[in-house]
Protein backbone atom coordinates (compact mmCIF):
# COMPACT_ATOMS: atom_id res chain seq x y z
CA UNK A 1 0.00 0.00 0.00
CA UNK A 2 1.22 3.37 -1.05
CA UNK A 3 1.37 6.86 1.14
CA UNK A 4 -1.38 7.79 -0.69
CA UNK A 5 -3.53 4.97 -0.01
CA UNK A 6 -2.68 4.80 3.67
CA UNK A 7 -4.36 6.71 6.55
CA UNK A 8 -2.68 9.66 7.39
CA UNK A 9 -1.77 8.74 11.11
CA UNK A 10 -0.10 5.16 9.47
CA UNK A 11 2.00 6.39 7.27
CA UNK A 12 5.52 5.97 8.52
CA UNK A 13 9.22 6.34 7.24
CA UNK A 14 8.77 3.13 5.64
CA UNK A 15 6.50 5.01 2.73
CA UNK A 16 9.12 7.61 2.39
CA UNK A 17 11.59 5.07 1.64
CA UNK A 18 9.50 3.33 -0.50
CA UNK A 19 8.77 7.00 -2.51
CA UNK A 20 13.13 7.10 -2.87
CA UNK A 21 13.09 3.32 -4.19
CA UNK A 22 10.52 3.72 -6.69
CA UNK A 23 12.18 7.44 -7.41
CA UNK A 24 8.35 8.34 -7.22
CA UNK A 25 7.59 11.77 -9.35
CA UNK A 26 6.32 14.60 -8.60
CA UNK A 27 2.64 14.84 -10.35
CA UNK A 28 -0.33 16.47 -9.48
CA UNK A 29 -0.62 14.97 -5.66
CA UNK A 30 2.95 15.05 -4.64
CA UNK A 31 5.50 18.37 -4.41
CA UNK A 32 8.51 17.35 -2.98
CA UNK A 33 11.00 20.07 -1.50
CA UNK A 34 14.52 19.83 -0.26
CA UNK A 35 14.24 22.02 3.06
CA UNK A 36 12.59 25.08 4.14
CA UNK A 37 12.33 28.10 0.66
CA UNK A 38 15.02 30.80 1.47
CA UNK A 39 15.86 33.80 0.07
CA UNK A 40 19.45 34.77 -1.83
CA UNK A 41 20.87 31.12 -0.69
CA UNK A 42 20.56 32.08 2.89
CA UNK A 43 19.18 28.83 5.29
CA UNK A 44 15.90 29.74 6.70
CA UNK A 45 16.07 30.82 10.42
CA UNK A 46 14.71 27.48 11.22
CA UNK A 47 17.63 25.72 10.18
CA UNK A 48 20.01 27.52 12.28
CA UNK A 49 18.32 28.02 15.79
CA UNK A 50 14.74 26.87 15.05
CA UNK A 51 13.77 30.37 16.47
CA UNK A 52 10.94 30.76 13.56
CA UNK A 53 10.15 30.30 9.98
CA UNK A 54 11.14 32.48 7.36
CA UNK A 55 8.68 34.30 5.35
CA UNK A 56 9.73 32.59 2.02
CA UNK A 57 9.21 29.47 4.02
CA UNK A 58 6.18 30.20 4.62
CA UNK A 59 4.73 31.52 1.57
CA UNK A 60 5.70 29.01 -0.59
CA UNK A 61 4.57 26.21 1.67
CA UNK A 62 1.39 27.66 2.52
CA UNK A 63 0.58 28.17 -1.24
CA UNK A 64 1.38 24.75 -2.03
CA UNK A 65 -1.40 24.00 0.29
CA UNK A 66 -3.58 26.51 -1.29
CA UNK A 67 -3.16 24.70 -4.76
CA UNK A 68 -3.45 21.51 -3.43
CA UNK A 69 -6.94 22.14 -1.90
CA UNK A 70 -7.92 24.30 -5.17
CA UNK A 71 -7.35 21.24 -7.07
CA UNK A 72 -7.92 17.53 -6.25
CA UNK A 73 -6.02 17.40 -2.96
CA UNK A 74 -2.26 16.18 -2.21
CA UNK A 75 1.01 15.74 -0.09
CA UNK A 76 3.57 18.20 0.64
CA UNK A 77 7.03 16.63 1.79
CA UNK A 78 10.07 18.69 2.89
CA UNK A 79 13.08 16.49 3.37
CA UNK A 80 13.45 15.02 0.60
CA UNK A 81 16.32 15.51 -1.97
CA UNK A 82 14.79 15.41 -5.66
CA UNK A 83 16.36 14.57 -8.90
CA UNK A 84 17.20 17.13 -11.60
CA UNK A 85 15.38 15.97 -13.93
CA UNK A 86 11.72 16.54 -15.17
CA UNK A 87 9.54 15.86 -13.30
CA UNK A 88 11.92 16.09 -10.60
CA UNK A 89 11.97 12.22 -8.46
CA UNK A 90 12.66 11.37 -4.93
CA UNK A 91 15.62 10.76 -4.49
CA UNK A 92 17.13 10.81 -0.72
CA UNK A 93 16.76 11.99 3.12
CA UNK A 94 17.71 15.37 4.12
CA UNK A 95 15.99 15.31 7.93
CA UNK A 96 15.23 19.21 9.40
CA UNK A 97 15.94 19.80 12.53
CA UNK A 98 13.13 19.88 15.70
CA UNK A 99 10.70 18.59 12.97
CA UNK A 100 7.87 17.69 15.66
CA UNK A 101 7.87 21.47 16.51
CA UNK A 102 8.50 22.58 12.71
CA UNK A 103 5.05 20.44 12.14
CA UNK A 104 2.98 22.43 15.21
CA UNK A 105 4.66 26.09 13.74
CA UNK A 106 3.45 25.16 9.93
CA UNK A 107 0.09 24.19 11.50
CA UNK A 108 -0.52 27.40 12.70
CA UNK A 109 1.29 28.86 9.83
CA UNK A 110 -1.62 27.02 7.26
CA UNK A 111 -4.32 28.66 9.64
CA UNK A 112 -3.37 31.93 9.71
CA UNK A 113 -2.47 32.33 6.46
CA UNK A 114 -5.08 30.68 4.11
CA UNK A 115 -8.41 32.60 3.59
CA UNK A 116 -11.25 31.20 4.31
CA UNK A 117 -9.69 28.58 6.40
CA UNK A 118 -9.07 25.24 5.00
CA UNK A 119 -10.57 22.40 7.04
CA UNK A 120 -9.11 19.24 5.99
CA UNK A 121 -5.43 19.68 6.15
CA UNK A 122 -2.88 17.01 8.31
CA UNK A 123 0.21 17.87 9.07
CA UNK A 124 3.27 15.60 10.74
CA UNK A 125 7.05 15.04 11.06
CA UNK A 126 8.38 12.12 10.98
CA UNK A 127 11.98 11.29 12.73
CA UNK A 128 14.72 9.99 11.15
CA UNK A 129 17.48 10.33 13.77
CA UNK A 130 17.13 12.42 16.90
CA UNK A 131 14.85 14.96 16.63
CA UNK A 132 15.30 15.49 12.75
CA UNK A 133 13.13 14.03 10.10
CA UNK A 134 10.69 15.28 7.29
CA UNK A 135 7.41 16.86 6.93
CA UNK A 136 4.46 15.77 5.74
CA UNK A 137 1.33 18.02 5.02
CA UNK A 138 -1.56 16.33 3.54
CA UNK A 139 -4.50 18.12 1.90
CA UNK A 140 -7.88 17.11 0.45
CA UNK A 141 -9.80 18.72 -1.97
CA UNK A 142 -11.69 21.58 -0.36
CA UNK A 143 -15.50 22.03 -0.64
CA UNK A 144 -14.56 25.98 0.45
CA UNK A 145 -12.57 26.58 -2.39
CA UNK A 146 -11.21 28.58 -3.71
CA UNK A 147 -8.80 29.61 -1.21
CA UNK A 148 -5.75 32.13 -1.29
CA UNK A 149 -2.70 33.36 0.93
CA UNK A 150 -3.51 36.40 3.01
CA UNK A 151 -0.17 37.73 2.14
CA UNK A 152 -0.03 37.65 -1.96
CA UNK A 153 -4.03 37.68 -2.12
CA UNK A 154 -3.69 35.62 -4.88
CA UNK A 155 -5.23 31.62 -5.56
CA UNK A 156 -2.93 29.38 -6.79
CA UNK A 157 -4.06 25.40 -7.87
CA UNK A 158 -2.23 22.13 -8.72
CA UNK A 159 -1.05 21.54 -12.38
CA UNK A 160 0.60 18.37 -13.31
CA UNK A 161 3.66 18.97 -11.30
CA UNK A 162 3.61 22.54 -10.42
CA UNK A 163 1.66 24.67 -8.52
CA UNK A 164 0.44 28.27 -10.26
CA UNK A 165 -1.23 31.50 -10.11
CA UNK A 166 -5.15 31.11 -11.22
CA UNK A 167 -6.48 34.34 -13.27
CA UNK A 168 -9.71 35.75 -12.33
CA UNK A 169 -11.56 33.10 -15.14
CA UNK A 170 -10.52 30.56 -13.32
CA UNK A 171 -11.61 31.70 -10.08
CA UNK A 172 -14.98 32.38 -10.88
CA UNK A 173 -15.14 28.99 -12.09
CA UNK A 174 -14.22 27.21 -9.23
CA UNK A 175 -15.82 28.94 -7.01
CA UNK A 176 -19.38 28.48 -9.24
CA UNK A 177 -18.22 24.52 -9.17
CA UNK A 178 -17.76 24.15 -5.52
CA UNK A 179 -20.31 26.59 -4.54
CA UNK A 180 -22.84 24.14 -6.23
CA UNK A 181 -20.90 21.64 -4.40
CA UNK A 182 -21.71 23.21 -0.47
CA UNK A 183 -24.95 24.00 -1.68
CA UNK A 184 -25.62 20.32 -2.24
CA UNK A 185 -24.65 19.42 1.16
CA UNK A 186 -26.46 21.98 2.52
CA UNK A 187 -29.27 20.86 0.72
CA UNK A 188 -28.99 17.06 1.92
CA UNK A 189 -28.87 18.56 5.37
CA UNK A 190 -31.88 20.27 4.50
CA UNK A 191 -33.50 16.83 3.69
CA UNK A 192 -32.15 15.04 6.60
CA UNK A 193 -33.10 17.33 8.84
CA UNK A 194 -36.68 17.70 7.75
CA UNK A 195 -37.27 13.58 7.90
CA UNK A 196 -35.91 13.65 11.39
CA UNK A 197 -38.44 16.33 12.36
CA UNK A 198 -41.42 14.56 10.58
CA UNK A 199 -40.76 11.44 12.64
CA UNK A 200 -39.95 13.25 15.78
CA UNK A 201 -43.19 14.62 15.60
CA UNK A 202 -45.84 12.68 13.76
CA UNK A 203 -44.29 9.04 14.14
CA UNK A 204 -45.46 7.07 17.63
CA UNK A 205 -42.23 5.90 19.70
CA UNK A 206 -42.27 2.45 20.21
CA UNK A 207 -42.64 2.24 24.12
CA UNK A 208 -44.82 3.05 26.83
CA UNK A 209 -43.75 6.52 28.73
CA UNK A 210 -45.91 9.18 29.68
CA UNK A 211 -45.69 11.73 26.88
CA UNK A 212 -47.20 14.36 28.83
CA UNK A 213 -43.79 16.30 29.15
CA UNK A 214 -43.06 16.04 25.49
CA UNK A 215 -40.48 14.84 23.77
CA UNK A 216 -36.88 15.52 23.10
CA UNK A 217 -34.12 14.05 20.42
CA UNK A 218 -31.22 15.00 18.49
CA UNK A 219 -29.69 14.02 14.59
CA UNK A 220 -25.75 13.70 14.11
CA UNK A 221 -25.75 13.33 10.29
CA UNK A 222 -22.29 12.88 8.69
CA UNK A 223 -22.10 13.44 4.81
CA UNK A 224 -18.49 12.74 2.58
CA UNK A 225 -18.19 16.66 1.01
CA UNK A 226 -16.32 15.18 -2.32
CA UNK A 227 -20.14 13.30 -3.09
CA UNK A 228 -17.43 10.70 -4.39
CA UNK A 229 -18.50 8.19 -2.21
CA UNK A 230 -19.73 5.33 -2.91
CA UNK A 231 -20.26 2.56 -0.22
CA UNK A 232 -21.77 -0.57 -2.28
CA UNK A 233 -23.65 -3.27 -0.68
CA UNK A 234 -23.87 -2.01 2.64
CA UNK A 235 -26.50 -3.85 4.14
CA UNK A 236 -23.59 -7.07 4.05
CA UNK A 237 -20.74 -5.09 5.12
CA UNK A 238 -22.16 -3.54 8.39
CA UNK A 239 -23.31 -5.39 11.94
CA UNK A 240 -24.40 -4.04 15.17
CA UNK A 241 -21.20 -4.10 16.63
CA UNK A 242 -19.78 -1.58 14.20
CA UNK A 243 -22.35 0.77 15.23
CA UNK A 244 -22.01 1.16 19.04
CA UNK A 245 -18.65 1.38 19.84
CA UNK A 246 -17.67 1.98 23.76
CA UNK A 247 -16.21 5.91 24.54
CA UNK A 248 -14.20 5.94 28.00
CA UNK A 249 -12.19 9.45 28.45
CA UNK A 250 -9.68 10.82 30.91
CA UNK A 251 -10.99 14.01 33.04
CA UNK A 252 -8.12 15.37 34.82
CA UNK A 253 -6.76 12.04 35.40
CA UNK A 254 -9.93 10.37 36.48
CA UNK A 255 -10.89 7.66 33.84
CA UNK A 256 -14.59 7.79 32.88
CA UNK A 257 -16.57 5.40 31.06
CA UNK A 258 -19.36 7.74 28.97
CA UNK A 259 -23.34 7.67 29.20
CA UNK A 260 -24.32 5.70 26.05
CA UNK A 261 -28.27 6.75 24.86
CA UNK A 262 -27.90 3.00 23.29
CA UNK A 263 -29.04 -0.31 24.82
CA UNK A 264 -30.64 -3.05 23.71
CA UNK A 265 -30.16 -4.83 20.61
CA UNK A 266 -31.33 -3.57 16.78
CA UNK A 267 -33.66 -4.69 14.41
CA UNK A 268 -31.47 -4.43 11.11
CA UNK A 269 -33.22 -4.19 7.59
CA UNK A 270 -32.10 -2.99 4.11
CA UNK A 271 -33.30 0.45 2.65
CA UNK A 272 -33.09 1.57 -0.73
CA UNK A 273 -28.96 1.83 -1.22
CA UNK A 274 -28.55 1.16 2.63
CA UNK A 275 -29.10 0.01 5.55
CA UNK A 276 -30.79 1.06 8.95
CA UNK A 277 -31.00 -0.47 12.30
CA UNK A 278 -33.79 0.90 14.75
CA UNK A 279 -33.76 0.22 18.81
CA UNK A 280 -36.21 1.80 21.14
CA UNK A 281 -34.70 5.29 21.30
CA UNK A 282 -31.61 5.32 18.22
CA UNK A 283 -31.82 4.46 15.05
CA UNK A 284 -28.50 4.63 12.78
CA UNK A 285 -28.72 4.61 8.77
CA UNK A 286 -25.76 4.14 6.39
CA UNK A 287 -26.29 5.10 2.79
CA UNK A 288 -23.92 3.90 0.28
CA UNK A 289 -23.83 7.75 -1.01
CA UNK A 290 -21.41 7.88 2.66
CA UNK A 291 -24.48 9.20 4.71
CA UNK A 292 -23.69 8.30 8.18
CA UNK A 293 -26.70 9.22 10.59
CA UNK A 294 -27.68 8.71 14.62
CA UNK A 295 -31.35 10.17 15.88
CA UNK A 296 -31.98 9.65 19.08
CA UNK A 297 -35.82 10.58 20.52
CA UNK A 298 -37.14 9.92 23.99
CA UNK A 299 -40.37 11.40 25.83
CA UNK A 300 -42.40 11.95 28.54
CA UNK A 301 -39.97 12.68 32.39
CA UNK A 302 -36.50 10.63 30.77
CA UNK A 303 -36.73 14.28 28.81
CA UNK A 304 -35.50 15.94 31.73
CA UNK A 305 -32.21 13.80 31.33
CA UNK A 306 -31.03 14.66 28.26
CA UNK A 307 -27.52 14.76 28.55
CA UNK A 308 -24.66 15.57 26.67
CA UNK A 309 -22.68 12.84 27.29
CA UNK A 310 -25.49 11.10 24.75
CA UNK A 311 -24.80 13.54 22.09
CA UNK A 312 -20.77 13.06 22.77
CA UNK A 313 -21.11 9.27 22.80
CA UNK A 314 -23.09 9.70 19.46
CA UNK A 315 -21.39 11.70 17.51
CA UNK A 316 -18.41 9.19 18.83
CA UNK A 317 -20.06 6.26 17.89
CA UNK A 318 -20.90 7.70 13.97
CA UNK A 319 -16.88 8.85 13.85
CA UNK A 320 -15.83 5.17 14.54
CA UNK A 321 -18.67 3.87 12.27
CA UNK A 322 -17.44 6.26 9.51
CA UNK A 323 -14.12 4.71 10.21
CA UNK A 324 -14.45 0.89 9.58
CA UNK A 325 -16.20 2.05 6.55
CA UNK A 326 -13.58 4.34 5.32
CA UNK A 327 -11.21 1.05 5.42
CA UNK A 328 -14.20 -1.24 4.16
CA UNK A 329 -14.39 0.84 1.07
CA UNK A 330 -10.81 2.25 0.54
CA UNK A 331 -11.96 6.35 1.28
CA UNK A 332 -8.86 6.61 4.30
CA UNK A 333 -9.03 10.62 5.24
CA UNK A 334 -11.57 11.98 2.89
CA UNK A 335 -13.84 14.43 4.47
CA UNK A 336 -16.89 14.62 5.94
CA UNK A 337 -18.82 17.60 7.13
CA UNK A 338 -21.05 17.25 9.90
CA UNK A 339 -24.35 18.39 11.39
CA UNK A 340 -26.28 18.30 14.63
CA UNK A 341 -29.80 19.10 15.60
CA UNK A 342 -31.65 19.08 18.94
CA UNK A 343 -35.56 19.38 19.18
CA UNK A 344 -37.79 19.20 21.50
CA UNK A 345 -41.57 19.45 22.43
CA UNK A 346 -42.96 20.90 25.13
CA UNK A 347 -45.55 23.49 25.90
CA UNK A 348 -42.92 26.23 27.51
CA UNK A 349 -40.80 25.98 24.90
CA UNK A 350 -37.86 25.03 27.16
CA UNK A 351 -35.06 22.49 26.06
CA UNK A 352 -33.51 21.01 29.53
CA UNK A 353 -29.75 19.69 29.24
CA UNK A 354 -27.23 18.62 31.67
CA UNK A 355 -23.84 19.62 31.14
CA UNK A 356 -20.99 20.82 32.84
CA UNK A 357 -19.34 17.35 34.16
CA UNK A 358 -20.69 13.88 32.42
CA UNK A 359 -22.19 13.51 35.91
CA UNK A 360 -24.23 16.25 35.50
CA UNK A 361 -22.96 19.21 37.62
CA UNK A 362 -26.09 21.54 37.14
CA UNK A 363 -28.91 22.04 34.97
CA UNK A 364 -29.44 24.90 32.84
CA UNK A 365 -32.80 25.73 30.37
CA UNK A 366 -32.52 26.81 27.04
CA UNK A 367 -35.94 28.24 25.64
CA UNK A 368 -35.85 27.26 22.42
CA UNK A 369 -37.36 24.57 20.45
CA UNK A 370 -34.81 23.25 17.80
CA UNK A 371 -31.47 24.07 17.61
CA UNK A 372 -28.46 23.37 15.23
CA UNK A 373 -25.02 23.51 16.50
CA UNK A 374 -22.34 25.09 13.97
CA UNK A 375 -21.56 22.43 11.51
CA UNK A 376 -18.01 20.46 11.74
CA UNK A 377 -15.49 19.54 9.37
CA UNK A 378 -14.04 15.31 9.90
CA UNK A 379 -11.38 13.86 7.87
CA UNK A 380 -9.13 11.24 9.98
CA UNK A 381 -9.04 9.28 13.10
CA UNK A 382 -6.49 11.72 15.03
CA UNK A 383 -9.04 14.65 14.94
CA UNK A 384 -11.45 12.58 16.76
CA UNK A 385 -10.57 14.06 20.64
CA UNK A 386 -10.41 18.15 19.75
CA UNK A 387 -13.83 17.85 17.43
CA UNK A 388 -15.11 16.13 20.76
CA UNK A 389 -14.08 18.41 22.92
CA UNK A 390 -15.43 21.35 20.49
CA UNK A 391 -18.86 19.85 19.91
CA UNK A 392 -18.94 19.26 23.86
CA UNK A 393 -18.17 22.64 24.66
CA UNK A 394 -20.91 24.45 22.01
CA UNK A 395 -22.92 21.84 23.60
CA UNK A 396 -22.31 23.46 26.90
CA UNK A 397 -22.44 27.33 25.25
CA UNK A 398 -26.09 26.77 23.91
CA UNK A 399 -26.68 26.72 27.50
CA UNK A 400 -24.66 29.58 28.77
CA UNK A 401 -22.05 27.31 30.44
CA UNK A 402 -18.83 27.08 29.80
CA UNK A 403 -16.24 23.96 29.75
CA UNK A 404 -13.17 24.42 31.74
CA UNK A 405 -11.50 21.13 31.16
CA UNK A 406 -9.97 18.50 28.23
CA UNK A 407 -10.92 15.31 27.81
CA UNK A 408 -8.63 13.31 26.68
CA UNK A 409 -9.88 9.72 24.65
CA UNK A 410 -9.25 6.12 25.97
CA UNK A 411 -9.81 3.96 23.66
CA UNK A 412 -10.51 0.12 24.54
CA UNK A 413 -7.39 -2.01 24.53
């Protein structure tokens, strides 16, 4: 398996070895560089005392980024020696020094920089010896496009090998082709949304609570944003087990195993190009267009204890079930925007949720009947614990609370 067919947290020096045996060229998903851009043959500050990055440094980096996510996504190495020849080839090592800290600078370096943001961008070093080794920056095709640097003001985009300057043609065309593109998701938001209200409110839940406090549910729907995707025969491919997957996290130091909203088993039956499985309170469809979706209703007094850790072990759950069928189906860190809805029905028009702690420190209301959080951007495994962490602490916001603490993921062993 190649570097570009690997998950961007497995790829290892191993691949970048195996770019310098094949001499792998540059093309239109792979710019190699040497080191760090300078100016008049000068070593870029980093090089010498790792005090900062030059400005040529960054430029040209962060463009080649820019083009990258214009275009059909790619990867970035610096480190790498390069033949002279055209298209230039890998050719050997040349580690950077403090390249762990190099990767966290060029991180923030890509955010600041890029306008609007680009959301699906991994960055790494890998060690050769010591603390030196090469970069990696990997980029997918973004749905915002197009983007450009903040300092030039100009868009650049991926060419065979090179990356170049678009002119204001080409701009207005990619911004008409992707701007159809966000529209679309928007508009399959739209949809889900509006079928998850319709059953929330006309549909009878299938157990025997008192209803006279209303009811209250939420949707985490997770859609691919390249609409490349294409999960076939999913009803065979997917059990129960790859749907509720166990969340324990650490809370400054204490280890915590999360309220799940799931119990019981599923009922599991094929839908047109899918597959859903209904319990009493969750149901989860897959779609083989790489719709991933969790609703979760209850009624009557179990309203009252809506909680977020339900909506974190959720949105948790989906992530891991996007996961297995990311490596089912070959789509390893392609992106996936995501939404979330709360509702609720009630007569005063308040939504109760506990937050704070998972145990439920205090309860705040929030009068309002439906609410949808900002939506999020997902593209591999390793940006599981901060999206968490956000979603938890908007969670917590809607309510007027605030989160004061990280929690970090334990995974099972």
């Amino acid at each position: 398996m190649s570097i570009f067919d690997k998950a961007f947290k497995e790829v290892s020096l191993g691949d970048i070895d195996q770019l310098i045996n094949e001499e792998y060229p540059e093309d239109q998903h792979l710019e190699l560089k040497k080191t760090l851009p300078s100016r008049n043959n000068k070593p870029d500050p980093w090089l010498i005392d790792q005090s900062r990055i030059g400005d040529k440094a960054r430029n040209e980096i962060t463009e080649e980024v820019i083009a990258f996510a214009n275009a059909d996504g790619g990867i970035l190495i610096l480190g790498l020696d390069e033949t002279t020849n055209k298209p230039a080839r890998a050719n050997d090592k040349l580690p950077i020094p403090a390249i762990h800290d190099l990767a966290e600078r060029i991180k923030l370096q890509i955010r600041d920089c890029i306008d609007p943001k680009i959301p699906n961008v991994n960055v790494k070093g890998i060690i050769i010896e010591d603390d030196m080794g090469v970069l990696l920056v990997k980029v997918g095709q973004s749905y915002l496009a197009p983007h450009r640097s903040i300092h030039s003001k100009e868009c650049y985009i991926r060419r065979d090998d090179r990356s170049e300057k678009m002119n204001m043609r080409e701009i207005k065309d990619l911004t008409l082709i992707r701007n159809n593109s966000f529209n679309q998701i928007q508009e399959l938001f739209a949809e889900r949304g509006v079928l998850f209200r319709e059953k929330f409110f006309k549909d009878e839940l299938p157990y025997a609570y008192n209803f006279d406090g209303g009811k209250c549910g939420f949707r985490v729907s997770l859609l691919p944003t390249s609409g490349r995707s294409q999960y076939i025969n999913v009803f065979n491919q997917i059990t129960q087990s790859d749907i509720t997957t166990r969340l324990k996290v650490s809370i400054n130091e204490h280890l915590l195993d999360i309220q799940n909203p799931i119990s019981g088993d599923f009922t599991k039956r094929p839908i047109v190009r899918g597959v859903l499985f209904y319990g009493d309170h969750l149901n989860v469809e897959i779609s083989e267009t790489g719709l991933v979706e969790y609703t979760f209703i209850m009624g009557g007094s179990y309203k009252q204890e809506l909680k977020a850790s339900w909506l974190i072990s959720s949105v948790y759950s989906a992530i891991m079930l996007l996961e297995n069928l990311k490596k089912k189906f070959n789509n390893l860190d392609e992106e996936s925007a995501i939404e979330i809805e709360l509702i609720q029905d009630t007569e005063s028009g308040f939504f109760p949720v506990l937050i704070g702690s998972f145990n439920g420190l205090y309860e705040k209301a929030v009068k309002d009947r439906k609410i949808v959080l900002p939506q999020y951007s997902y593209q591999s495994i390793g940006e599981t614990e901060d999206l968490l962490n956000l979603i938890h602490k908007d969670f917590a916001h809607m309510a007027g609370k605030d989160i004061t603490y990280h929690m970090e993921l334990r995974p099972e062993p």
